[in-house]
Protein backbone atom coordinates (compact mmCIF):
# COMPACT_ATOMS: atom_id res chain seq x y z
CA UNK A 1 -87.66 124.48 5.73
CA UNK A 2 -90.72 124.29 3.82
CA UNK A 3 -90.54 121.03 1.24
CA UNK A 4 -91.98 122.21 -1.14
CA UNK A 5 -89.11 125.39 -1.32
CA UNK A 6 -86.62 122.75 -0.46
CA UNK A 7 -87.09 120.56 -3.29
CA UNK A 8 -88.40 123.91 -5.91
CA UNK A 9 -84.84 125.40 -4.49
CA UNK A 10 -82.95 122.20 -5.67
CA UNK A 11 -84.27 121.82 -8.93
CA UNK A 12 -84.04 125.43 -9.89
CA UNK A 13 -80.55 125.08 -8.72
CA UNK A 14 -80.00 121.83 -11.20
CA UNK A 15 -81.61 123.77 -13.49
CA UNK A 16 -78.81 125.94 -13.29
CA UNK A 17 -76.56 123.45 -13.57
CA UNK A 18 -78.00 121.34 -15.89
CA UNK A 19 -78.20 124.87 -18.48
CA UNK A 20 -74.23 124.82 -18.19
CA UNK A 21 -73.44 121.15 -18.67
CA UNK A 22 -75.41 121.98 -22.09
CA UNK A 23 -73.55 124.69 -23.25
CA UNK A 24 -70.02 123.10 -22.19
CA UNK A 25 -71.53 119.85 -24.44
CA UNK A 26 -72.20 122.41 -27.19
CA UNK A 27 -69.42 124.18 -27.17
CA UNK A 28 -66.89 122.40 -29.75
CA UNK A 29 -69.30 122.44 -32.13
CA UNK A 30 -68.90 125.16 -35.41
CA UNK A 31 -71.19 128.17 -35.87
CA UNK A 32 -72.31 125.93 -38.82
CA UNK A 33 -73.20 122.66 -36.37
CA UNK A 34 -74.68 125.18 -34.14
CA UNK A 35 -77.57 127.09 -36.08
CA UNK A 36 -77.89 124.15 -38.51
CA UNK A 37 -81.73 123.29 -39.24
CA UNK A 38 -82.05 119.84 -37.34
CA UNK A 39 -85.94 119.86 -38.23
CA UNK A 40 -86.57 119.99 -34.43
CA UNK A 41 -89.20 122.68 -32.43
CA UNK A 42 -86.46 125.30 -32.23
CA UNK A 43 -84.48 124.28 -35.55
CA UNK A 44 -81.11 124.25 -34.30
CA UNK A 45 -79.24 123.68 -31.05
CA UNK A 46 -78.48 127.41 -30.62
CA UNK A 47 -82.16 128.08 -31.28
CA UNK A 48 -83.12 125.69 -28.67
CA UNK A 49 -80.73 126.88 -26.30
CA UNK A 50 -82.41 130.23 -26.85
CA UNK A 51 -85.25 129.67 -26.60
CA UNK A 52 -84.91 127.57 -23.28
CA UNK A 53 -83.49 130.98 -22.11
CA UNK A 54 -86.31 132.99 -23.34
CA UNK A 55 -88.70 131.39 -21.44
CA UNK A 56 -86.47 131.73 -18.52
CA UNK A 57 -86.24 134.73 -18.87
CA UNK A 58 -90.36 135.29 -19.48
CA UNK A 59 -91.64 133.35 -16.52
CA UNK A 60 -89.10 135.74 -13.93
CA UNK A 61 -90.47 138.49 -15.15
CA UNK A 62 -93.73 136.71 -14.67
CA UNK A 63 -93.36 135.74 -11.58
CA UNK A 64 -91.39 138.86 -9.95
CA UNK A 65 -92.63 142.01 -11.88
CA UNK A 66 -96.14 140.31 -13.13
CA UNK A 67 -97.68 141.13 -16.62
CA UNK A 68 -97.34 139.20 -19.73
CA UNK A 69 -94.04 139.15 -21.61
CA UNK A 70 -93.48 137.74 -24.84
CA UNK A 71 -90.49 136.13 -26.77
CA UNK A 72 -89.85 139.72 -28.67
CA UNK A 73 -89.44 141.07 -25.38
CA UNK A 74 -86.80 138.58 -24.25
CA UNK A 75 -82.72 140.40 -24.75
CA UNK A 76 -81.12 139.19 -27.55
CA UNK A 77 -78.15 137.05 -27.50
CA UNK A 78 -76.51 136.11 -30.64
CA UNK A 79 -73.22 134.40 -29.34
CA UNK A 80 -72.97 131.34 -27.19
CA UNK A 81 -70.53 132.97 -24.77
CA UNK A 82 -73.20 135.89 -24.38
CA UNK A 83 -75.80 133.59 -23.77
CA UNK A 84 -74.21 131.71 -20.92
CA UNK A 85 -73.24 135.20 -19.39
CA UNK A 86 -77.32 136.84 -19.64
CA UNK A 87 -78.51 133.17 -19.00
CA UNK A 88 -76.89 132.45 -15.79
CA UNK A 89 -78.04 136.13 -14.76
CA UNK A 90 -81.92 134.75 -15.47
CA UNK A 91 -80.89 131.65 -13.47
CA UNK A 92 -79.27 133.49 -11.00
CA UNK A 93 -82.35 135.39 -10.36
CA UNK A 94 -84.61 132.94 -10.15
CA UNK A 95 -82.98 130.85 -7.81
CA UNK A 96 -83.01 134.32 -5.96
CA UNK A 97 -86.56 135.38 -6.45
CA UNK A 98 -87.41 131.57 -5.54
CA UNK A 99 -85.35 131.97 -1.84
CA UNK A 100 -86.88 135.03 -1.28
CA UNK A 101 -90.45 133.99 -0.99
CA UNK A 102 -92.18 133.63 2.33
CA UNK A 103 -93.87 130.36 3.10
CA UNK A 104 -97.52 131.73 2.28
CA UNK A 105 -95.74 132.28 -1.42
CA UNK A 106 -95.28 128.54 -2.37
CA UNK A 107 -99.16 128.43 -2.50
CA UNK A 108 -99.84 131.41 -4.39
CA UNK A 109 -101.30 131.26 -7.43
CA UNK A 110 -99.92 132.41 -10.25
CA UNK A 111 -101.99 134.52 -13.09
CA UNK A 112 -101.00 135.48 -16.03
CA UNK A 113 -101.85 135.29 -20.18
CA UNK A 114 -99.92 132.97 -22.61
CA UNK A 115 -98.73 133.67 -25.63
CA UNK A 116 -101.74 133.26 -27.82
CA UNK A 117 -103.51 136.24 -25.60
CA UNK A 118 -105.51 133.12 -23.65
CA UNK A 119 -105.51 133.33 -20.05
CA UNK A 120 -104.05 130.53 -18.36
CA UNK A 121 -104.98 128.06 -16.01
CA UNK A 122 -104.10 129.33 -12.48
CA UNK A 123 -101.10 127.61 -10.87
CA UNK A 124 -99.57 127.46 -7.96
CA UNK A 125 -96.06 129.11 -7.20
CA UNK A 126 -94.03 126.01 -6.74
CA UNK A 127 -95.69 124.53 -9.30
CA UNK A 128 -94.92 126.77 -11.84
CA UNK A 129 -91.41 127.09 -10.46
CA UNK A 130 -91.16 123.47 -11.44
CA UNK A 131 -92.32 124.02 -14.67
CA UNK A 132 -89.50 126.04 -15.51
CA UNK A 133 -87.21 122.94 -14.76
CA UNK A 134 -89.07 120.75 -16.69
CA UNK A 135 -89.72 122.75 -19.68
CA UNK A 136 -85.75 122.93 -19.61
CA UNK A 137 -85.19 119.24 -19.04
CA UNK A 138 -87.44 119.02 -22.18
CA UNK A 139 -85.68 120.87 -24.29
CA UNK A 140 -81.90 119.87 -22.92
CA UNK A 141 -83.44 116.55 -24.24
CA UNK A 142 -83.72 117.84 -27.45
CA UNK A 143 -80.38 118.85 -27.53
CA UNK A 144 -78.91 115.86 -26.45
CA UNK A 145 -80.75 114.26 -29.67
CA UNK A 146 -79.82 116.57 -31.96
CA UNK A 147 -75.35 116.56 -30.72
CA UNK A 148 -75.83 112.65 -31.06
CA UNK A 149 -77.38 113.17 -34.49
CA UNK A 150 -74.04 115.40 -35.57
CA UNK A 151 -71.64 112.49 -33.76
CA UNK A 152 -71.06 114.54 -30.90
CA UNK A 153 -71.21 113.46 -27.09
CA UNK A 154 -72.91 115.15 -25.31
CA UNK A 155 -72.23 115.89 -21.20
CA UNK A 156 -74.81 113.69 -19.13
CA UNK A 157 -76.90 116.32 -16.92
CA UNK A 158 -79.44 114.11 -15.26
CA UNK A 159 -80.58 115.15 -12.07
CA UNK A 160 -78.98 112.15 -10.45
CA UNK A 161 -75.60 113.31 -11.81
CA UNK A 162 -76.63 117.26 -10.23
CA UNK A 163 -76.65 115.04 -6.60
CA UNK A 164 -73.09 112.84 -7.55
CA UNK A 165 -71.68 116.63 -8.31
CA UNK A 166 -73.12 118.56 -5.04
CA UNK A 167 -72.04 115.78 -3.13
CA UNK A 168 -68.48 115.96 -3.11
């Protein structure tokens, strides 16, 4: 197997992972705790969470259907339990879309516009498949910040913890 889809493959797969250790660290809190304004990029936690989804959910159809999608595009979801259901779908498919490509793929690059109507630097493939990871590792960082700053604990999700779990 290809390293580069090996290792893309493994961290879209922690990405997956990583996503639900968030929401199961989220969980306990109140509707309150979870939309309240923490003065962060996305305001709350539930705004970050969707937000990390959104842009899942953007750079698949990105990368599998092509064009330029925007955050008004992205479906709604206005519970926590709905967003763990549509965002494991994303995840889901992009750990499919990612399996699926032939080894000429990896290199491809990718074309597209960002959201300010610029066109972006061309990337390749596995590149931008890593991207996705770390723009979620990012923002899962927020998060962790933010259930800390309301006394809560939240679930470790490093990547190193994503090997202890597959491991067993």
């Amino acid at each position: 197997m290809d390293e580069r889809r090996k290792t893309v493959l493994t961290m879209l797969e922690y990405h997956a992972w990583a996503t639900a250790k968030a929401i199961e660290s989220v969980e306990p809190l109140s509707h309150e705790e979870l939309t309240r304004d923490m003065q962060t990029s996305h305001s709350s936690v539930f705004g970050t969470l969707a937000h990390i989804y959104g842009a899942d959910w953007i750079w698949l159809k990105r990368l599998s259907e092509g064009g330029s999608p925007a955050f008004r595009d992205v479906p709604a979801a206005s519970e926590l339990t709905e967003l763990r259901t549509v965002w494991a779908d994303v995840q889901a498919r992009l750990i499919s879309f990612a399996g699926g490509l032939d080894d000429g793929d990896w290199s491809r690059v990718v074309e597209y516009r960002l959201m300010s109507g610029n066109t972006a630097v061309p990337t390749p493939m596995y590149e931008t498949l890593l991207h996705v990871v770390n723009h979620g590792t990012y923002h899962r960082g927020q998060i962790v910040t933010m259930l800390r700053q309301m006394g809560a604990e939240p679930i470790p999700s490093d990547f190193i913890r994503y090997l202890w779990a597959i491991a067993r």
